[in-house]
C-alpha atoms as a PDB file:
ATOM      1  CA  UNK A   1     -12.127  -0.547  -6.709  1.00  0.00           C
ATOM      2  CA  UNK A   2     -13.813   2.497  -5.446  1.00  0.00           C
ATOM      3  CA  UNK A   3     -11.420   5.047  -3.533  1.00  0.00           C
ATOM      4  CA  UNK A   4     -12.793   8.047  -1.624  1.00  0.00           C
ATOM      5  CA  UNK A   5      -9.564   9.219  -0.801  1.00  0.00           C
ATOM      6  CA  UNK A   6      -7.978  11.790  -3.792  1.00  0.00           C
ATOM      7  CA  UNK A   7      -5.552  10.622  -5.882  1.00  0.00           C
ATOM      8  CA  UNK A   8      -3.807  14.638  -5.050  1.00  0.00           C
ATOM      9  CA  UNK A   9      -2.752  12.884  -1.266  1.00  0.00           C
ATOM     10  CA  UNK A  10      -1.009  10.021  -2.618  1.00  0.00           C
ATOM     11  CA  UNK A  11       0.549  12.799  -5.361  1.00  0.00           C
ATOM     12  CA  UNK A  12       1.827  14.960  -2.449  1.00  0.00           C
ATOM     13  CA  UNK A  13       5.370  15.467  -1.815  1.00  0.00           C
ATOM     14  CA  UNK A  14       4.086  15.263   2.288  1.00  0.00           C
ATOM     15  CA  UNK A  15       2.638  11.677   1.434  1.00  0.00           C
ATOM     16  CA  UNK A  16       5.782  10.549  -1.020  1.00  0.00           C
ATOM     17  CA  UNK A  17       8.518  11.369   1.307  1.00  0.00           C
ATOM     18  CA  UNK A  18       6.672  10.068   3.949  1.00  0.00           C
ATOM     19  CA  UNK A  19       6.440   6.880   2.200  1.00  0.00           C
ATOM     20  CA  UNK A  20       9.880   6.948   0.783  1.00  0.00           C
ATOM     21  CA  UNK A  21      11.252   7.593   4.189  1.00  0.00           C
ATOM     22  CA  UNK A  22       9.321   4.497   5.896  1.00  0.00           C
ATOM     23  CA  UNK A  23      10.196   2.290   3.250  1.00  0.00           C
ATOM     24  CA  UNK A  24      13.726   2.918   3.288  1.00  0.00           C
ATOM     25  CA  UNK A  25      13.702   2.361   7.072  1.00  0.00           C
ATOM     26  CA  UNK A  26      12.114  -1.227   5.952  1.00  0.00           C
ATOM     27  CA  UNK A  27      14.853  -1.754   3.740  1.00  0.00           C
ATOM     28  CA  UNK A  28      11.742  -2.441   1.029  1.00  0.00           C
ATOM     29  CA  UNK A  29      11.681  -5.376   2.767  1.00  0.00           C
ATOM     30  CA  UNK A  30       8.027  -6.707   2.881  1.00  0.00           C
ATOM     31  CA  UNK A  31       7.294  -7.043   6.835  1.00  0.00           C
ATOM     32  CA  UNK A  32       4.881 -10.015   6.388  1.00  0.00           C
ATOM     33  CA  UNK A  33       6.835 -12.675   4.031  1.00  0.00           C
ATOM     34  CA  UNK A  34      10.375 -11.132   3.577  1.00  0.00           C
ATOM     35  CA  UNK A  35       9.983 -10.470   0.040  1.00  0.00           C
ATOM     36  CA  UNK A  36      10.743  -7.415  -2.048  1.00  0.00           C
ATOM     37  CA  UNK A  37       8.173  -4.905  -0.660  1.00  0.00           C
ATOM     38  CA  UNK A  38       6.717  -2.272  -3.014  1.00  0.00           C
ATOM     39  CA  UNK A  39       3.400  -0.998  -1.674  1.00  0.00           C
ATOM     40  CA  UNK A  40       3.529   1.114   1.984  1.00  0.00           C
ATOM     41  CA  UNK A  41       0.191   0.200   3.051  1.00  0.00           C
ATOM     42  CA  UNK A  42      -1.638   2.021   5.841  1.00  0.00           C
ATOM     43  CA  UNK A  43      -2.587  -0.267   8.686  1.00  0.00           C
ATOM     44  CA  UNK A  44      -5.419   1.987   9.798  1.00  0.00           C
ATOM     45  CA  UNK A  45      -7.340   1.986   6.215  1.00  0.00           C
ATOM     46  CA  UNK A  46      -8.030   5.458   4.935  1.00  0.00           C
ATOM     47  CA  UNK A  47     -11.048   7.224   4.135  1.00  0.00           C
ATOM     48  CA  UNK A  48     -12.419  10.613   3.562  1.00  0.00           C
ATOM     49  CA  UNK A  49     -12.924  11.301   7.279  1.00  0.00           C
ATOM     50  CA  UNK A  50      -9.494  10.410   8.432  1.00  0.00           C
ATOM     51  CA  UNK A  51      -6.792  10.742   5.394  1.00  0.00           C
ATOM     52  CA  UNK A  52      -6.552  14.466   5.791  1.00  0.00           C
ATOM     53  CA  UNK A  53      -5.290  13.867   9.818  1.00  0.00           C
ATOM     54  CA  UNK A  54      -1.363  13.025   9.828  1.00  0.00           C
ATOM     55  CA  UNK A  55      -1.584  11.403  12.413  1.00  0.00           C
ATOM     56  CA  UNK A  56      -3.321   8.799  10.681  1.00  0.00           C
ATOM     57  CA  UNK A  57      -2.161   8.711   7.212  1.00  0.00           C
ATOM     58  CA  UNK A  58       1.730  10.014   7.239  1.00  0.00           C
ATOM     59  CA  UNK A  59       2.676   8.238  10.799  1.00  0.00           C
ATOM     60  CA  UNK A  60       5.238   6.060  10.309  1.00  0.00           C
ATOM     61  CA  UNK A  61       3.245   3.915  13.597  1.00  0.00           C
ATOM     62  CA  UNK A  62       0.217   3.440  10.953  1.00  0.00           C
ATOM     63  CA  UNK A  63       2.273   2.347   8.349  1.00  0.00           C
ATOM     64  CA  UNK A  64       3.490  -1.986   6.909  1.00  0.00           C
ATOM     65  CA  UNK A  65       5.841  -2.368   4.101  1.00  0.00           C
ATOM     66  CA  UNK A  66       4.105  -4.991   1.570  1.00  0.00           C
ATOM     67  CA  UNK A  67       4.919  -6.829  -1.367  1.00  0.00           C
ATOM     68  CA  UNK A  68       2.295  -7.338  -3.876  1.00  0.00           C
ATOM     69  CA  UNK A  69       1.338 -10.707  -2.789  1.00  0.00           C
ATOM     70  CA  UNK A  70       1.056  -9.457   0.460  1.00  0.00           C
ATOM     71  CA  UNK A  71      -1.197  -6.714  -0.098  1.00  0.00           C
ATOM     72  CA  UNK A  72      -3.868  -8.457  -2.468  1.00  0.00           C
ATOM     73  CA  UNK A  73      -4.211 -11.074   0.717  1.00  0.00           C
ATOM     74  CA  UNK A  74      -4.658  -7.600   2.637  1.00  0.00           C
ATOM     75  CA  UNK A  75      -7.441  -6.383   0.299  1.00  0.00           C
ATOM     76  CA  UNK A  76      -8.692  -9.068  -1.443  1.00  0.00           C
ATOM     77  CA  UNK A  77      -8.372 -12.044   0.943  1.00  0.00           C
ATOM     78  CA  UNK A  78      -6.537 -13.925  -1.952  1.00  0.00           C
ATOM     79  CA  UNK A  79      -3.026 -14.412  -2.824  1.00  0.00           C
ATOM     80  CA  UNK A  80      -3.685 -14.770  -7.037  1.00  0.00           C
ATOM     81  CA  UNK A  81      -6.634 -14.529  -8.696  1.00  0.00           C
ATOM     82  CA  UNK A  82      -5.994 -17.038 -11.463  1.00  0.00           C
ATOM     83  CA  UNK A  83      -2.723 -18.640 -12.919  1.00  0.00           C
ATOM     84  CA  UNK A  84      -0.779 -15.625 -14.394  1.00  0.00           C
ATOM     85  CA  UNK A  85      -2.524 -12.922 -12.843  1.00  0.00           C
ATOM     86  CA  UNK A  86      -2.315 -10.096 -10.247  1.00  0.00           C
ATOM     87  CA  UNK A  87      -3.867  -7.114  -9.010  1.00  0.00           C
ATOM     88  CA  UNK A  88      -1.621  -4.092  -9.532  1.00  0.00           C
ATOM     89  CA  UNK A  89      -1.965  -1.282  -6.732  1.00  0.00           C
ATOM     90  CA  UNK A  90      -4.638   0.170  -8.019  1.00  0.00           C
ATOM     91  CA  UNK A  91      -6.859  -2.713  -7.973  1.00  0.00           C
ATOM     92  CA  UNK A  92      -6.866  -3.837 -11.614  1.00  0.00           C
ATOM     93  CA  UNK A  93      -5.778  -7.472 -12.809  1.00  0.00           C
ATOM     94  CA  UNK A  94      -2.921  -7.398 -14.625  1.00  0.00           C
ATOM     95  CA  UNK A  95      -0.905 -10.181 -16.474  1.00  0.00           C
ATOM     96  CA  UNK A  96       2.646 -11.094 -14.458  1.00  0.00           C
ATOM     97  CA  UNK A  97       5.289 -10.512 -16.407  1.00  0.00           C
END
């Protein structure tokens, strides 16, 4: 999956507490199915125009609390790929263990 945002922003202590913070207000609770949420996904998607604005990419307003599951049907428009596989959050099938 090609990413024009730098991996340095998702690095960034801004970006982690930011994330941190939101998903401990969720209770890492994923806000579409109720399941164990691990991904903090940005409603507004980012790009290289907009991820540099905090209003748009550390705003706590722009931000969902997602399980895996959740977040492939975001991106991929799938919930598996195959019997025994997942995308992890980069993009890349995995096995589940």
């Amino acid at each position: 999956m090609a990413r024009s945002i730098p991996q340095s922003f998702y690095k960034s202590a801004k970006w982690i507490k930011c994330k941190n913070s939101y998903m401990a207000k969720q209770n890492y609770i994923c806000e579409r199915c109720g399941a164990l949420a691990s991904i903090c996904h940005h409603k507004v998607y980012l790009n290289a125009e907009n991820y540099k604005n905090p209003y748009v990419s550390l705003n706590h307003d722009h931000l969902e609390a997602l399980c895996q599951t959740c977040h492939n049907q975001e991106h991929f428009g799938s919930i598996a790929i195959g019997e025994g596989l997942q995308f992890d959050v980069k993009g890349n099938i995995i096995k589940i263990k």
